[in-house]
PDB file of N, CA and C in Angstrom:
ATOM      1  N   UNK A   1      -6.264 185.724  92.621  1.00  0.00           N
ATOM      2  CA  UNK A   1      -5.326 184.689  92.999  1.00  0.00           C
ATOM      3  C   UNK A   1      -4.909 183.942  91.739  1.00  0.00           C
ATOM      4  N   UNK A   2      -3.676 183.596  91.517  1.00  0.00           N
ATOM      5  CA  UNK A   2      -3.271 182.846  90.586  1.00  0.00           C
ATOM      6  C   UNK A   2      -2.776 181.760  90.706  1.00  0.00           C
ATOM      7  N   UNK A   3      -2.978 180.783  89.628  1.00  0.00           N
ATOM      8  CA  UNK A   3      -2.773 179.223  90.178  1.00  0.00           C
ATOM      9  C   UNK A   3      -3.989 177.985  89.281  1.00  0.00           C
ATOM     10  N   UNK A   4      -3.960 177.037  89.315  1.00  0.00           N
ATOM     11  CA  UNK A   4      -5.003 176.517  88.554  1.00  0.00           C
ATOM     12  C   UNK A   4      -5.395 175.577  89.278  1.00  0.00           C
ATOM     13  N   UNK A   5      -6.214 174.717  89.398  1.00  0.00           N
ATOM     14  CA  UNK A   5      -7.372 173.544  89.552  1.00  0.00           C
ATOM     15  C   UNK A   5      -7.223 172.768  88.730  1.00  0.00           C
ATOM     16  N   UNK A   6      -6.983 171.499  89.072  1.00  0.00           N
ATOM     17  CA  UNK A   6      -6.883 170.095  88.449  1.00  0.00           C
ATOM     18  C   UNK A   6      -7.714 168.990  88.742  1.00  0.00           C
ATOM     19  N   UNK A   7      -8.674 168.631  88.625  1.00  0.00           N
ATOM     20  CA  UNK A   7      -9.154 167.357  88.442  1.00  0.00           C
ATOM     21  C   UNK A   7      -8.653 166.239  87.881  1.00  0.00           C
ATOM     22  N   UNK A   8      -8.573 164.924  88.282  1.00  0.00           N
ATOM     23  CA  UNK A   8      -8.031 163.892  87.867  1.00  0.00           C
ATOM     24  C   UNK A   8      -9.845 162.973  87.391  1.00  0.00           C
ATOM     25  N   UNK A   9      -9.349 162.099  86.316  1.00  0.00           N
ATOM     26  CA  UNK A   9     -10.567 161.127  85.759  1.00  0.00           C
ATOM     27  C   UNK A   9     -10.982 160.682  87.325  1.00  0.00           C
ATOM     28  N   UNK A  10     -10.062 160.258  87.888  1.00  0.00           N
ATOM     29  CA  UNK A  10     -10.763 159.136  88.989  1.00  0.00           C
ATOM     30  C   UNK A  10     -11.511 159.877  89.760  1.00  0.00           C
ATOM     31  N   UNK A  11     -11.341 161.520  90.327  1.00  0.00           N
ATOM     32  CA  UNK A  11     -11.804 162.298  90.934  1.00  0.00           C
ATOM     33  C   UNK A  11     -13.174 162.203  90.228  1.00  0.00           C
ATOM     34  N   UNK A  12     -13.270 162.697  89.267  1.00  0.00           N
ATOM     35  CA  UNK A  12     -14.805 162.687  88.516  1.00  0.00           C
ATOM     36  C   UNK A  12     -15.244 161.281  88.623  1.00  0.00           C
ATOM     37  N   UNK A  13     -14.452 160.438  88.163  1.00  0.00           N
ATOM     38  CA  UNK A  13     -15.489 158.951  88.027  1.00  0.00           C
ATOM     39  C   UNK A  13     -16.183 158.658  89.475  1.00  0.00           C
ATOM     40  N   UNK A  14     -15.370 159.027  90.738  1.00  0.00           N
ATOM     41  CA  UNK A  14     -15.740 158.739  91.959  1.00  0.00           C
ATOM     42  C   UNK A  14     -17.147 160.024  92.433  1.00  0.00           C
ATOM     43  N   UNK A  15     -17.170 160.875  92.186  1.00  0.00           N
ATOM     44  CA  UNK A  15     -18.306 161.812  91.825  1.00  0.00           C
ATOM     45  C   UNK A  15     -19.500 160.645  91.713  1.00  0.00           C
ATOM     46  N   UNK A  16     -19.279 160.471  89.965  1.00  0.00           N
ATOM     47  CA  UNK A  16     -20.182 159.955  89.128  1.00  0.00           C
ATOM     48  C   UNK A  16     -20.839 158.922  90.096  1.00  0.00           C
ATOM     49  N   UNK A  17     -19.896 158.185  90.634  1.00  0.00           N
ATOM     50  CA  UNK A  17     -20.203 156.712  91.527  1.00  0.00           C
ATOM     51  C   UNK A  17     -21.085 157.022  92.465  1.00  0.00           C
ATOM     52  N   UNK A  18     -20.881 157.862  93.325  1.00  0.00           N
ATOM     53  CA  UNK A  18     -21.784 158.757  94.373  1.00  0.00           C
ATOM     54  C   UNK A  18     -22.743 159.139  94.144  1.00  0.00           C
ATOM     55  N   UNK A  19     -23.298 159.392  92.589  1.00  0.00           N
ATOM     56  CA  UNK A  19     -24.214 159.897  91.884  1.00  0.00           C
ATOM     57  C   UNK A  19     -25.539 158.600  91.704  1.00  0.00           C
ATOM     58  N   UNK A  20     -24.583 157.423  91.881  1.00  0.00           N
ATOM     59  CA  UNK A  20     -25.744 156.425  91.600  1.00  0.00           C
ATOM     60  C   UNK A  20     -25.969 154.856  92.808  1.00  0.00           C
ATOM     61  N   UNK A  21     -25.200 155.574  93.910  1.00  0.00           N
ATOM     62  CA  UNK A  21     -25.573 154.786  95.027  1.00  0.00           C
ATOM     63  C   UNK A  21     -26.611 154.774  95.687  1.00  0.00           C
ATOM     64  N   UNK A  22     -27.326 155.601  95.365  1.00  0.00           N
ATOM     65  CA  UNK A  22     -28.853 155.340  95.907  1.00  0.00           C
ATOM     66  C   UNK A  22     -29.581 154.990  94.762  1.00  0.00           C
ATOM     67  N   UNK A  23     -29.459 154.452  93.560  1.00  0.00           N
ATOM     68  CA  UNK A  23     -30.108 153.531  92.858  1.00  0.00           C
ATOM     69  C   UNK A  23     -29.966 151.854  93.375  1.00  0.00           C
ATOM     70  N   UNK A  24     -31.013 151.269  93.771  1.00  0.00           N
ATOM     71  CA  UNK A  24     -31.116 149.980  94.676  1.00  0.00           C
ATOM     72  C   UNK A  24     -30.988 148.834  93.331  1.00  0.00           C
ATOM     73  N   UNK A  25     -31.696 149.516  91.721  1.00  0.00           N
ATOM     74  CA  UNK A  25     -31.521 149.124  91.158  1.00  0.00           C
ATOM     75  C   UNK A  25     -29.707 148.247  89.946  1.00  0.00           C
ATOM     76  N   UNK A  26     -29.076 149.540  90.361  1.00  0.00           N
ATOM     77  CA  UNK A  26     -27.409 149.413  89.540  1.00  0.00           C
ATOM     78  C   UNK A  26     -27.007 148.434  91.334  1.00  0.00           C
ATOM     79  N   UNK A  27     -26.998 147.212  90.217  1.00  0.00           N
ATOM     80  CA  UNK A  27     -26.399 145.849  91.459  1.00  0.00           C
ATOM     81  C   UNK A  27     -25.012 146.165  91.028  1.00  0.00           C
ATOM     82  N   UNK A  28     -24.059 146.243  89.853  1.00  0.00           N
ATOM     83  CA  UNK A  28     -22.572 146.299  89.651  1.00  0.00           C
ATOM     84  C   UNK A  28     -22.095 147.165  88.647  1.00  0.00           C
ATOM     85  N   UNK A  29     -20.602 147.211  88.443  1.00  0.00           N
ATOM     86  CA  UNK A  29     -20.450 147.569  87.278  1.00  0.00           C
ATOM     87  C   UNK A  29     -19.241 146.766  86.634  1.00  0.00           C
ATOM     88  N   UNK A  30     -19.797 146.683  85.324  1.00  0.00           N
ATOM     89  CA  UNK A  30     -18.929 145.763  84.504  1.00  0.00           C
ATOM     90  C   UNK A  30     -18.095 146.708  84.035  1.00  0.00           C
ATOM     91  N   UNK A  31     -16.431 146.311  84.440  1.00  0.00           N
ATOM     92  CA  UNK A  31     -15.416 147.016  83.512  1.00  0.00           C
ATOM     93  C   UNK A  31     -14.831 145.790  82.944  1.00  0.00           C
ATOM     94  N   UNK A  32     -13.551 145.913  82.197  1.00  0.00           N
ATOM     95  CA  UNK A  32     -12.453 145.212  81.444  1.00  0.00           C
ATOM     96  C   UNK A  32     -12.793 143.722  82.253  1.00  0.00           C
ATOM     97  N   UNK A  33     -12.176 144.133  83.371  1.00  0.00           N
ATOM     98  CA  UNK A  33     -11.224 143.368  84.370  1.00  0.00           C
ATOM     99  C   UNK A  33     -12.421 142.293  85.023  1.00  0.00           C
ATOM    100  N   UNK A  34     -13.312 142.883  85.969  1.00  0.00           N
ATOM    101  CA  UNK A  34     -14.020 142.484  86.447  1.00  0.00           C
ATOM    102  C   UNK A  34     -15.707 142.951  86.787  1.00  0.00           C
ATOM    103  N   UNK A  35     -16.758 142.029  87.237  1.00  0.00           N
ATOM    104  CA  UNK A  35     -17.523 142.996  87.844  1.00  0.00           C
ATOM    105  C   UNK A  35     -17.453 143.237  88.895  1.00  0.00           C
ATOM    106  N   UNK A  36     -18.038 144.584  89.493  1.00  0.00           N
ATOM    107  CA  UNK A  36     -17.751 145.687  90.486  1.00  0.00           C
ATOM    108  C   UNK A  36     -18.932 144.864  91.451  1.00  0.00           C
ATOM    109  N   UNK A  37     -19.075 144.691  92.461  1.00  0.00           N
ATOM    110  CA  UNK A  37     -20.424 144.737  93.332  1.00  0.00           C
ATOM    111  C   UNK A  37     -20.057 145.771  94.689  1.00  0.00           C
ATOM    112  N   UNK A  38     -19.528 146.226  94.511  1.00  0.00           N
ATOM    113  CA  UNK A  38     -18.950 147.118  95.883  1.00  0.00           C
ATOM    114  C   UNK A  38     -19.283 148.435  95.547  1.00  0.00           C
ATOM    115  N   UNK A  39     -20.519 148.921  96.032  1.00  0.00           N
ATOM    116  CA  UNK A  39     -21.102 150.055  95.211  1.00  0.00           C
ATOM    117  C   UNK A  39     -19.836 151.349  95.431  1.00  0.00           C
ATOM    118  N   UNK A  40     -18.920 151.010  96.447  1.00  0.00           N
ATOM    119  CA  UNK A  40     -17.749 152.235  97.350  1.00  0.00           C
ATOM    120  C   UNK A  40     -16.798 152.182  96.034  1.00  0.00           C
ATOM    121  N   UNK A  41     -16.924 151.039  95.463  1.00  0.00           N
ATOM    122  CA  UNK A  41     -15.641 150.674  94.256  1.00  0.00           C
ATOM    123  C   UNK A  41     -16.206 150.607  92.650  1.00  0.00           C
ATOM    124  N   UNK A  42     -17.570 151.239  92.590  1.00  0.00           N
ATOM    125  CA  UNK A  42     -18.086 151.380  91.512  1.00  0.00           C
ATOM    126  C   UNK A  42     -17.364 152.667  90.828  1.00  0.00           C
ATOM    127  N   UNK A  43     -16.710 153.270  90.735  1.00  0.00           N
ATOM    128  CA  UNK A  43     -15.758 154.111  90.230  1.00  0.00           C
ATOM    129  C   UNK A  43     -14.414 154.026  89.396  1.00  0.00           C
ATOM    130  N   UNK A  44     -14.070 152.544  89.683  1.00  0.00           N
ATOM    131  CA  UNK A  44     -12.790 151.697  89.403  1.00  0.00           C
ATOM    132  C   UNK A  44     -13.328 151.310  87.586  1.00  0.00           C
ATOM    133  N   UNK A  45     -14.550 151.235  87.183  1.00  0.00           N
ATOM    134  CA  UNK A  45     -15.356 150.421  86.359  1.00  0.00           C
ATOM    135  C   UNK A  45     -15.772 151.654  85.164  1.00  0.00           C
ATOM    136  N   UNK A  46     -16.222 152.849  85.870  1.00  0.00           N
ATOM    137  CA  UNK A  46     -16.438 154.558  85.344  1.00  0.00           C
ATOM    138  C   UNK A  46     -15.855 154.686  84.532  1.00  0.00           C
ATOM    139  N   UNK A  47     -15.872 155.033  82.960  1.00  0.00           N
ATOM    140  CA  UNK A  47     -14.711 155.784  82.210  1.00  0.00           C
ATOM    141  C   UNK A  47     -14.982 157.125  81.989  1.00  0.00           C
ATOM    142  N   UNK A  48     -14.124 158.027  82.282  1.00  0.00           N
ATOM    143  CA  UNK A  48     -14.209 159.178  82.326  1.00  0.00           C
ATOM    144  C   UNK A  48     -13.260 160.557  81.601  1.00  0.00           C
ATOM    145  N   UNK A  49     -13.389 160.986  80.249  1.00  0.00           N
ATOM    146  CA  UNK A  49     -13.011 161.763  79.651  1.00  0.00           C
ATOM    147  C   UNK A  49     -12.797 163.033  79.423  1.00  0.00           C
ATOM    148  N   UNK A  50     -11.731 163.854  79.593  1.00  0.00           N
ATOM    149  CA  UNK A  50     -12.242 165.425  79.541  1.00  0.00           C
ATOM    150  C   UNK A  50     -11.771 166.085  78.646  1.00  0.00           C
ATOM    151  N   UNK A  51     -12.370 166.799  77.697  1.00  0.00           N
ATOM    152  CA  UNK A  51     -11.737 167.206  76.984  1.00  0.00           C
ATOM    153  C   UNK A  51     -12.039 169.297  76.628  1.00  0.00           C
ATOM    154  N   UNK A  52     -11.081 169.722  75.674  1.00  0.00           N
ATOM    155  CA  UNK A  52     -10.308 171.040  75.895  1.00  0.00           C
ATOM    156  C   UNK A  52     -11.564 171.518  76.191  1.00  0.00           C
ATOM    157  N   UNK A  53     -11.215 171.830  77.219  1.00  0.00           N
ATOM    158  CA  UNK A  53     -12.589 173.826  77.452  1.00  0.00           C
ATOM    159  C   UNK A  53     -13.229 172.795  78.740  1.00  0.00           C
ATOM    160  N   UNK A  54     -12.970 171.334  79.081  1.00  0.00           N
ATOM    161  CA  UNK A  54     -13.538 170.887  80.179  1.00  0.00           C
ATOM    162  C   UNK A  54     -14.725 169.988  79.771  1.00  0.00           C
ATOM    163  N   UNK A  55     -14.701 169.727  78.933  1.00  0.00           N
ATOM    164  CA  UNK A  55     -15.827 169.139  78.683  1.00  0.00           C
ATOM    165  C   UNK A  55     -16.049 167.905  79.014  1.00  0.00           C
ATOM    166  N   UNK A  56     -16.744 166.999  79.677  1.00  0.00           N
ATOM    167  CA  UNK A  56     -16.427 165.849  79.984  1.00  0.00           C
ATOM    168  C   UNK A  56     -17.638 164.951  79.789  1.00  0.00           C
ATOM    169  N   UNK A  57     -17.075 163.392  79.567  1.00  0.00           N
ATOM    170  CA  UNK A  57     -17.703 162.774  78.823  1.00  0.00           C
ATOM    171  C   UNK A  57     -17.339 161.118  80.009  1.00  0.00           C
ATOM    172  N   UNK A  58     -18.784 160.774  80.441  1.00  0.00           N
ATOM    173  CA  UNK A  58     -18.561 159.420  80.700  1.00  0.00           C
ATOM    174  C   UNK A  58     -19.234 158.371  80.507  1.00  0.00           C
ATOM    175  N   UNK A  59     -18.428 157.044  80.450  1.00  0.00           N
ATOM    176  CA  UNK A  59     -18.935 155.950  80.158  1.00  0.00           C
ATOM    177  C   UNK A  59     -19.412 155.303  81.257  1.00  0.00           C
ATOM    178  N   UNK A  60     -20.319 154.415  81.677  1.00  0.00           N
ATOM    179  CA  UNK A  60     -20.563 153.895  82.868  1.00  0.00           C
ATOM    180  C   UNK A  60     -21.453 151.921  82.324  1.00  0.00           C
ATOM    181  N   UNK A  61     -20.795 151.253  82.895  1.00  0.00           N
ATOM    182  CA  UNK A  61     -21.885 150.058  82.205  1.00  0.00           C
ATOM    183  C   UNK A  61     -21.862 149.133  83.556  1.00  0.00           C
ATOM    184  N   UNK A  62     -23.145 149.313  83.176  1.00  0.00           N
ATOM    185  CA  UNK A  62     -23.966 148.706  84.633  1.00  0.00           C
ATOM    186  C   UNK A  62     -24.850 147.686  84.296  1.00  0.00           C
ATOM    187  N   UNK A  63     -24.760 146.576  85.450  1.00  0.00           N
ATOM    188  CA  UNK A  63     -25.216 145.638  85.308  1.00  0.00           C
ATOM    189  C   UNK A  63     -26.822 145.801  86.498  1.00  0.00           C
ATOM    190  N   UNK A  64     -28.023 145.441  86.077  1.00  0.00           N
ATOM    191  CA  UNK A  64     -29.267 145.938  86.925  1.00  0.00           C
ATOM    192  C   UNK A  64     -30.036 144.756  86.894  1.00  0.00           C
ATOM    193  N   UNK A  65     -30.994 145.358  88.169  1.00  0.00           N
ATOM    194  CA  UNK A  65     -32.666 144.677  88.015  1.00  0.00           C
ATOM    195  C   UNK A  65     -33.659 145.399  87.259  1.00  0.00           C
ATOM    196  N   UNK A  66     -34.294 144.098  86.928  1.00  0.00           N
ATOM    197  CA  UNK A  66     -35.364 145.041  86.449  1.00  0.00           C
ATOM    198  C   UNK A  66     -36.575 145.431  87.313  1.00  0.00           C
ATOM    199  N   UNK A  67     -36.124 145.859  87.804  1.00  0.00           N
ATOM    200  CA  UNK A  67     -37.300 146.604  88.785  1.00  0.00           C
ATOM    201  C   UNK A  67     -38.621 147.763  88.018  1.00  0.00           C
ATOM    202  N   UNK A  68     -37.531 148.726  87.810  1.00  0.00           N
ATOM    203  CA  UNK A  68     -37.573 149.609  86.866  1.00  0.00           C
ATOM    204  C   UNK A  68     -37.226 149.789  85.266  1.00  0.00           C
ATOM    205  N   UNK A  69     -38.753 150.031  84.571  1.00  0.00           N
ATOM    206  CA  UNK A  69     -38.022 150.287  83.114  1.00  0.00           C
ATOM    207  C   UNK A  69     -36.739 150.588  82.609  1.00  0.00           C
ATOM    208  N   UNK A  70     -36.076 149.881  81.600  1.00  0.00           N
ATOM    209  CA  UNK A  70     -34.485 150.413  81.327  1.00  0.00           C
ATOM    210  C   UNK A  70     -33.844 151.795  81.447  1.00  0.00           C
ATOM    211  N   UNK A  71     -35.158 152.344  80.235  1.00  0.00           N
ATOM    212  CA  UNK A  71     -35.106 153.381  79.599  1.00  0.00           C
ATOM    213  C   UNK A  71     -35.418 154.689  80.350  1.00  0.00           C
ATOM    214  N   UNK A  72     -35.877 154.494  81.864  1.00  0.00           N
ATOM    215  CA  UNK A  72     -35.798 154.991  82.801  1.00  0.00           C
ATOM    216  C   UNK A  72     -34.869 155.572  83.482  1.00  0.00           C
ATOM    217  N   UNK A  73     -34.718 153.842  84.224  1.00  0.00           N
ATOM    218  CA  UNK A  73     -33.369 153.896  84.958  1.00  0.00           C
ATOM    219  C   UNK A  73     -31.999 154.508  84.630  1.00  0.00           C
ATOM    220  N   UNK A  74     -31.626 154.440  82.919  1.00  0.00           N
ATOM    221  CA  UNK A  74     -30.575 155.142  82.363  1.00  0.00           C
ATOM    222  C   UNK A  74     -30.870 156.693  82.185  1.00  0.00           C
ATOM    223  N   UNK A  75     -32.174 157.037  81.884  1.00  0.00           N
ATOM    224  CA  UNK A  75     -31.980 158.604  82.080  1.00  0.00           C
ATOM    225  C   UNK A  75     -31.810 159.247  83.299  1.00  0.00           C
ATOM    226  N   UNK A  76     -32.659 158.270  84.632  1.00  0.00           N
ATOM    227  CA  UNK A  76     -32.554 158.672  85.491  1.00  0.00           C
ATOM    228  C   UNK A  76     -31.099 159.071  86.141  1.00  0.00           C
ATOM    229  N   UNK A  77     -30.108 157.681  85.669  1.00  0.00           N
ATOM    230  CA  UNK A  77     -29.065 158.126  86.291  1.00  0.00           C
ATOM    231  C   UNK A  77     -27.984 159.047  85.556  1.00  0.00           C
ATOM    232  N   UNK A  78     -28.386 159.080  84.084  1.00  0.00           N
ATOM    233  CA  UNK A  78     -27.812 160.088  83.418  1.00  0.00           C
ATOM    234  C   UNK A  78     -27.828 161.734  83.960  1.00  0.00           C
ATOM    235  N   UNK A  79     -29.011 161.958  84.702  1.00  0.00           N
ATOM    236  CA  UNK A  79     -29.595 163.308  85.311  1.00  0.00           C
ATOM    237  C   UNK A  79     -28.622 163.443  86.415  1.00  0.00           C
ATOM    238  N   UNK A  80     -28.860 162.392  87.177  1.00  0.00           N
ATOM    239  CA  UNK A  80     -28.623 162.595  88.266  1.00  0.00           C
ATOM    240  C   UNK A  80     -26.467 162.598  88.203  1.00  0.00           C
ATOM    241  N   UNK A  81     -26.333 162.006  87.728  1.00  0.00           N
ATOM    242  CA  UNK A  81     -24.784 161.935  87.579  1.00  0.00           C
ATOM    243  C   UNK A  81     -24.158 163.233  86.779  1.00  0.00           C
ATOM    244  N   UNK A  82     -25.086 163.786  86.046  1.00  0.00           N
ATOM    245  CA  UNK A  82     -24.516 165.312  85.532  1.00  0.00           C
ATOM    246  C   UNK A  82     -24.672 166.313  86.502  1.00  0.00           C
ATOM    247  N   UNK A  83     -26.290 166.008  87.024  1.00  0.00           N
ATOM    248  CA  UNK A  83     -26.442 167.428  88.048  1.00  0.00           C
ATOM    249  C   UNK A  83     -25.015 166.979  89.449  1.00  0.00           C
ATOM    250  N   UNK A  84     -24.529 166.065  89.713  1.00  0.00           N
ATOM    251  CA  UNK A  84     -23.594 165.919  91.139  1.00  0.00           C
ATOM    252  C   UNK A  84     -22.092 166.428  90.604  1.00  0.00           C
ATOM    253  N   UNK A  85     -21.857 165.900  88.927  1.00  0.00           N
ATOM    254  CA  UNK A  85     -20.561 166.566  88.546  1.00  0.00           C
ATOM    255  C   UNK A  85     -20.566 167.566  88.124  1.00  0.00           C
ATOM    256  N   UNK A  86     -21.439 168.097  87.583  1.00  0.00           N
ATOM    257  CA  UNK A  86     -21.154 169.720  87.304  1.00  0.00           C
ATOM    258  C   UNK A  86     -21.176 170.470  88.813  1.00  0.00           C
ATOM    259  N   UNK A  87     -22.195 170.456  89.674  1.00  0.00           N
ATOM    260  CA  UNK A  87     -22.191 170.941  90.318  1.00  0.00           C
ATOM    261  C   UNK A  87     -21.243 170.589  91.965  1.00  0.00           C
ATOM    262  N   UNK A  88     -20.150 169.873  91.748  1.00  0.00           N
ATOM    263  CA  UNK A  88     -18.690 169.258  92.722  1.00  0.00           C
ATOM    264  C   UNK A  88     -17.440 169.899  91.880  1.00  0.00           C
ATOM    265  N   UNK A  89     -17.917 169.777  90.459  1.00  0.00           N
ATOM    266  CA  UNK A  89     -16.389 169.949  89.670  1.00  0.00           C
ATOM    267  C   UNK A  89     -16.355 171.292  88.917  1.00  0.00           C
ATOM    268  N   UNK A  90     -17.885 172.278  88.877  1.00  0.00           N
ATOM    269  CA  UNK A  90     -18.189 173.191  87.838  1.00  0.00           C
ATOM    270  C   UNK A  90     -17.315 173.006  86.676  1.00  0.00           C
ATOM    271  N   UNK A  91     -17.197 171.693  86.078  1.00  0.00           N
ATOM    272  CA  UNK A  91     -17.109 170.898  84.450  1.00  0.00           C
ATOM    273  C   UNK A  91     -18.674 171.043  84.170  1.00  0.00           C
ATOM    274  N   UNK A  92     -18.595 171.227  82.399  1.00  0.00           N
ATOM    275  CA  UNK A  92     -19.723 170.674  81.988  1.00  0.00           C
ATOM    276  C   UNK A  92     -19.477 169.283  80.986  1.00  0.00           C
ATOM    277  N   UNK A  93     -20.893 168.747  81.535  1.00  0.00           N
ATOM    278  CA  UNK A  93     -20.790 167.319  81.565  1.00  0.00           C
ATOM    279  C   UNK A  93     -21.635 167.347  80.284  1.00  0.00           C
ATOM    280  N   UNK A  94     -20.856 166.759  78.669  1.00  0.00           N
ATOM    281  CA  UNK A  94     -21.216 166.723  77.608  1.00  0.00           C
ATOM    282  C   UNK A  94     -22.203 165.687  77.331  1.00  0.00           C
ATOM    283  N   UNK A  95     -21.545 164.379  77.533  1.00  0.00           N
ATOM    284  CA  UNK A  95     -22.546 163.159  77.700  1.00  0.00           C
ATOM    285  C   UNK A  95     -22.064 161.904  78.861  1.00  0.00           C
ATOM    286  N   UNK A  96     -23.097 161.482  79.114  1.00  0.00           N
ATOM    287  CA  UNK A  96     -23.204 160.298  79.992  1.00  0.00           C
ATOM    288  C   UNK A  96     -24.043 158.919  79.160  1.00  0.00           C
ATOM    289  N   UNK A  97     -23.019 157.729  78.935  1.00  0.00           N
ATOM    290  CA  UNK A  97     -23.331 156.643  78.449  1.00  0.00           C
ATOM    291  C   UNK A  97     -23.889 155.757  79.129  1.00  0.00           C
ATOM    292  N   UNK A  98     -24.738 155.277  79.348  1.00  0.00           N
ATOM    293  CA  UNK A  98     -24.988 154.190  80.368  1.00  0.00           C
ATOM    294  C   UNK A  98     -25.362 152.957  78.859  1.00  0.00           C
ATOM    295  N   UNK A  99     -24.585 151.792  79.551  1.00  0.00           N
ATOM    296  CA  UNK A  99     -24.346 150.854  78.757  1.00  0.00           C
ATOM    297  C   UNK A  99     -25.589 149.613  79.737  1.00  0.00           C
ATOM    298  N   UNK A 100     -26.137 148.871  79.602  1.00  0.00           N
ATOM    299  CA  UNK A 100     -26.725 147.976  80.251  1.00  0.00           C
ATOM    300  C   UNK A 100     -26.070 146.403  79.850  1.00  0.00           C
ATOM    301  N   UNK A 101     -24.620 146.399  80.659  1.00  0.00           N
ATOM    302  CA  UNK A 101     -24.268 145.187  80.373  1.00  0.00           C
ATOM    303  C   UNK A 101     -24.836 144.003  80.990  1.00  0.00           C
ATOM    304  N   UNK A 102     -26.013 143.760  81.338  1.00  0.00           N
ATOM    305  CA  UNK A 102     -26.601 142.639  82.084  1.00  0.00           C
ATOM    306  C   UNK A 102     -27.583 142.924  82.945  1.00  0.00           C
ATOM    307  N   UNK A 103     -27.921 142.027  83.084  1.00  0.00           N
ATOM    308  CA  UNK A 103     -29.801 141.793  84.071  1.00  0.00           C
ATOM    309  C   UNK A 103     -29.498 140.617  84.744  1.00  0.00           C
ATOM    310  N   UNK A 104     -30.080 141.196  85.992  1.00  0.00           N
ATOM    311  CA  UNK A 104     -29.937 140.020  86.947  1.00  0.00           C
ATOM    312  C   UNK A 104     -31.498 139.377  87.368  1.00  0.00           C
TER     313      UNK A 104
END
């Protein structure tokens, strides 16, 4: 069959978002504009990059509890947000940033 497949950023960032709604810990996410507390609208906040051959690259900065160690919580959701987009978008997912803009 011929024809191609397109993904849009927001498509992936909304992935990514899905990827970390069952962390009780990520209370928001800080973008530009505002913070996010609407875990459905944590995607709006996502930056999400792709580049030639698919490679994709996102930013994410989240504001948390400390419930859980930092250094945890960011790998944890680094894992978990690559294994949901590679395997929704078959992209490979180069890096995932998790920024810790705040503690609540």
């Amino acid at each position: 069959m011929s024809g191609y497949i397109q993904m849009s950023n927001q498509a992936i960032a909304k992935i990514a978002s899905s990827a970390i709604w069952s962390s009780s810990e990520v209370i928001a996410i800080a973008d530009h504009i505002k913070k996010r507390t609407d875990k459905h609208k944590f995607y709006k906040g996502i930056t999400v990059q792709i580049e030639e051959g698919g490679k994709v690259s996102i930013f994410l900065p989240i504001i948390t509890t400390l419930r859980t160690p930092l250094h945890l919580l960011a790998a944890q959701l680094q894992a978990n947000i690559k294994h949901e987009v590679e395997l929704y978008t078959n992209l490979k997912v180069e890096k995932v940033d998790v920024v810790i803009s705040g503690i609540k």
